[in-house]
C-alpha atoms as a PDB file:
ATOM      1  CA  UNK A   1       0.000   0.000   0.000  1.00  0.00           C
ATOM      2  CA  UNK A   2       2.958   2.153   1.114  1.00  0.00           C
ATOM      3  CA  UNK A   3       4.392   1.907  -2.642  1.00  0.00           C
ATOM      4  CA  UNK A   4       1.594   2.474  -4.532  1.00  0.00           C
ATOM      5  CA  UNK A   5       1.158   6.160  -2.365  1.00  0.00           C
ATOM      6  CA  UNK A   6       4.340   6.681  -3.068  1.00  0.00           C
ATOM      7  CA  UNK A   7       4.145   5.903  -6.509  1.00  0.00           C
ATOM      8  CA  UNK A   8       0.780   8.461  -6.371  1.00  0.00           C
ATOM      9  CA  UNK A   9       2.662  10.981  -4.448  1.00  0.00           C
ATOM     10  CA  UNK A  10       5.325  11.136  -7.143  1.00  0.00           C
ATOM     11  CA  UNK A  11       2.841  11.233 -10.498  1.00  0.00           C
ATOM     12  CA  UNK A  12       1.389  14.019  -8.318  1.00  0.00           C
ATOM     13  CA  UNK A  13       4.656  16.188  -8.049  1.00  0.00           C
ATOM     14  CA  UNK A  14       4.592  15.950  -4.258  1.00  0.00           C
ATOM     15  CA  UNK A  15       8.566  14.854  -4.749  1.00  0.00           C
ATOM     16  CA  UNK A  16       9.262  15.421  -1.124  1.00  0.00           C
ATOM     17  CA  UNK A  17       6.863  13.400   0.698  1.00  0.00           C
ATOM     18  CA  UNK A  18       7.398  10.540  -2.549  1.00  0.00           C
ATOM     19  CA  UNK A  19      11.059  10.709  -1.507  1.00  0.00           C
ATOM     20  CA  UNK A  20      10.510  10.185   1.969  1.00  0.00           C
ATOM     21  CA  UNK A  21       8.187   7.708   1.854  1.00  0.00           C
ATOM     22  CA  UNK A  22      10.306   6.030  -0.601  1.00  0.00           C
ATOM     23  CA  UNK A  23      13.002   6.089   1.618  1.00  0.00           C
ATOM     24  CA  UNK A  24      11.185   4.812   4.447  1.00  0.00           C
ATOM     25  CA  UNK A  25       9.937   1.810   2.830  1.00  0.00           C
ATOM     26  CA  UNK A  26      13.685   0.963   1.405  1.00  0.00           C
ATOM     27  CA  UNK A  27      15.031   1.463   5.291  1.00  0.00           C
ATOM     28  CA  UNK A  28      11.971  -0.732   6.471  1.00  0.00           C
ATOM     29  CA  UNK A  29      12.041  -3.563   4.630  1.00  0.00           C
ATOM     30  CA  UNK A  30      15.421  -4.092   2.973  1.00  0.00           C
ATOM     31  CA  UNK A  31      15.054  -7.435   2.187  1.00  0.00           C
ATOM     32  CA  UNK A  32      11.691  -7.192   0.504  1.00  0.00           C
ATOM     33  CA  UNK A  33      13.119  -8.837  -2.987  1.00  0.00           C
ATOM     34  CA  UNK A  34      10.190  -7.724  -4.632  1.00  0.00           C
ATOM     35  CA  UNK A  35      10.411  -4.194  -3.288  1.00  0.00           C
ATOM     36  CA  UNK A  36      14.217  -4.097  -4.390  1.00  0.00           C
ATOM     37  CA  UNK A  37      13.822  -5.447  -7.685  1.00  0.00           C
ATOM     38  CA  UNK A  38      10.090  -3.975  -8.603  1.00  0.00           C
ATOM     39  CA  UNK A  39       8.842  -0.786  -6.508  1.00  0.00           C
ATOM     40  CA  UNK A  40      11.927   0.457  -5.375  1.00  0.00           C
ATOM     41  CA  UNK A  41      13.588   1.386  -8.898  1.00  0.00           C
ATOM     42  CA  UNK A  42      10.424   2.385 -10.400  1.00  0.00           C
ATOM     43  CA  UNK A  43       9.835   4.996  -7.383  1.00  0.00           C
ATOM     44  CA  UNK A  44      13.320   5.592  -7.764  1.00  0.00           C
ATOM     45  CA  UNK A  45      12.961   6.430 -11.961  1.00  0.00           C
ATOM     46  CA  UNK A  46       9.854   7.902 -11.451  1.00  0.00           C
ATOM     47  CA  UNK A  47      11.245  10.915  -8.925  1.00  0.00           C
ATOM     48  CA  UNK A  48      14.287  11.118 -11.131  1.00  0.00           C
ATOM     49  CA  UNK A  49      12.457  12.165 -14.413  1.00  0.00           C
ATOM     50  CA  UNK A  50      10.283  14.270 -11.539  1.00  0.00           C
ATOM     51  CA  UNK A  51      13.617  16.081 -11.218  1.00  0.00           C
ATOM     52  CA  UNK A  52      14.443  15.820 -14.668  1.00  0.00           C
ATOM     53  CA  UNK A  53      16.875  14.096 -14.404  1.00  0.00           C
ATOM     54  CA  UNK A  54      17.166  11.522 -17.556  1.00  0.00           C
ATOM     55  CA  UNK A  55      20.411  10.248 -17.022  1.00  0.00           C
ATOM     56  CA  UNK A  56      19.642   9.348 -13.278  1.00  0.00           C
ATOM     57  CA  UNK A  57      16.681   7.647 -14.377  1.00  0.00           C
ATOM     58  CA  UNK A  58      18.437   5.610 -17.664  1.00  0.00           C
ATOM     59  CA  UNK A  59      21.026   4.578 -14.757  1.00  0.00           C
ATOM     60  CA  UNK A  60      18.248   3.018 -12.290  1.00  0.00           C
ATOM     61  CA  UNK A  61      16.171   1.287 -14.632  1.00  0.00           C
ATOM     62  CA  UNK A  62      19.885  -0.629 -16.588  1.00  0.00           C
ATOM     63  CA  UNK A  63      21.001  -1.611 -13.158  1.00  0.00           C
ATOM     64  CA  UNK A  64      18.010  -2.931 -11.951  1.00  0.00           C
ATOM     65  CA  UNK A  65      18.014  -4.903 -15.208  1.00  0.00           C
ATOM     66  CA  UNK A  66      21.146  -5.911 -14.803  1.00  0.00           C
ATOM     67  CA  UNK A  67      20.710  -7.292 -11.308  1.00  0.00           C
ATOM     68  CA  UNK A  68      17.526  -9.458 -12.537  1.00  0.00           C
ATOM     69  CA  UNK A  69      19.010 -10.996 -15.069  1.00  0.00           C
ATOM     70  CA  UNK A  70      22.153 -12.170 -13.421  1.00  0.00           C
ATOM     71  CA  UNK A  71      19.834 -14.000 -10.620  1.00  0.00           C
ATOM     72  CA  UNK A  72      18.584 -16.874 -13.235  1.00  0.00           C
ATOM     73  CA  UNK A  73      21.343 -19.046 -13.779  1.00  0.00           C
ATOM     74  CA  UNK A  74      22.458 -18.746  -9.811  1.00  0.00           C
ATOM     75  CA  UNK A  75      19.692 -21.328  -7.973  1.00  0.00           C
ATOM     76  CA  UNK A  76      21.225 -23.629 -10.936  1.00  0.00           C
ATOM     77  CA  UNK A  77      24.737 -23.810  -9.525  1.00  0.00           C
ATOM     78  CA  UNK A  78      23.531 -25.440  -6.425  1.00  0.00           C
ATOM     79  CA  UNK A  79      21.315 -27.869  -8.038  1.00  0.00           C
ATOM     80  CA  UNK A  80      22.030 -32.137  -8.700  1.00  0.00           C
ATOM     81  CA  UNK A  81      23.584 -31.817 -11.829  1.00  0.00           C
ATOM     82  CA  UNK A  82      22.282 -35.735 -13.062  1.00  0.00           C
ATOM     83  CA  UNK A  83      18.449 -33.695 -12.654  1.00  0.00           C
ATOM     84  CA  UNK A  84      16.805 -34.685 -16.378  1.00  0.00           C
ATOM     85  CA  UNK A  85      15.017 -31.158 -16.239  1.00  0.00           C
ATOM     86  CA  UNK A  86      18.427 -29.347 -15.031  1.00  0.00           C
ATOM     87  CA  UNK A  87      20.070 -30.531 -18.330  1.00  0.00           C
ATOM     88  CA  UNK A  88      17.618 -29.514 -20.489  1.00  0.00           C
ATOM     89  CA  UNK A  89      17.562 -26.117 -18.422  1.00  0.00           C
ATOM     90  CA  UNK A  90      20.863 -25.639 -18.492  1.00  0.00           C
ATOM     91  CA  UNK A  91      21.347 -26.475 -22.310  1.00  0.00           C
ATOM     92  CA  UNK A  92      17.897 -24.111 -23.414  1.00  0.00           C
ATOM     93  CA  UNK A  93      20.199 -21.161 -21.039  1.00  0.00           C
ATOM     94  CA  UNK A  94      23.811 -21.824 -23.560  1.00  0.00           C
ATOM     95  CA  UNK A  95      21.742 -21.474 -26.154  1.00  0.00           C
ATOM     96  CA  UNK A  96      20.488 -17.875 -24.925  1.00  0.00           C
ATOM     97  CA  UNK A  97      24.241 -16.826 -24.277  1.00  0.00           C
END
């Protein structure tokens, strides 16, 4: 709920109370993966182009990307590598590279 005021706050140009809140939620729940990886950079972007600043913005949104993508082949490395599905995972994922 606390992200999607947030989120309202900042369509709504009220950038100081959208940065607080923002910050709040990030200091109260920093291991919300969902928060990290969804809400947080789109608050983030959003109050950047508030400020106008592109380049701020362009930088949030290619990290965050960056950090997603690099969590998929992790929970592999841990896994039985003799699992029938795991093979055919890991051989679909070289063929992505």
């Amino acid at each position: 709920m606390d992200y999607a005021v947030a989120l309202a706050l900042a369509y709504a140009g009220h950038e100081k109370q959208a940065r607080a809140l923002t910050d709040e939620l990030g200091r109260r729940l920093p291991e919300d993966t969902v928060l990290n990886v969804n809400y947080m950079p789109t608050l983030r972007t959003r109050l950047a182009l508030n400020s106008s600043n592109s380049r701020e913005a362009l930088e949030i949104l290619n990290h965050q990307s960056e950090d997603f993508l690099s969590g998929f082949p992790r929970p592999l490395e841990d896994a039985d590598p003799d699992i029938p599905l795991l093979k055919q995972a890991k051989a679909e994922y070289a063929k992505l590279q």
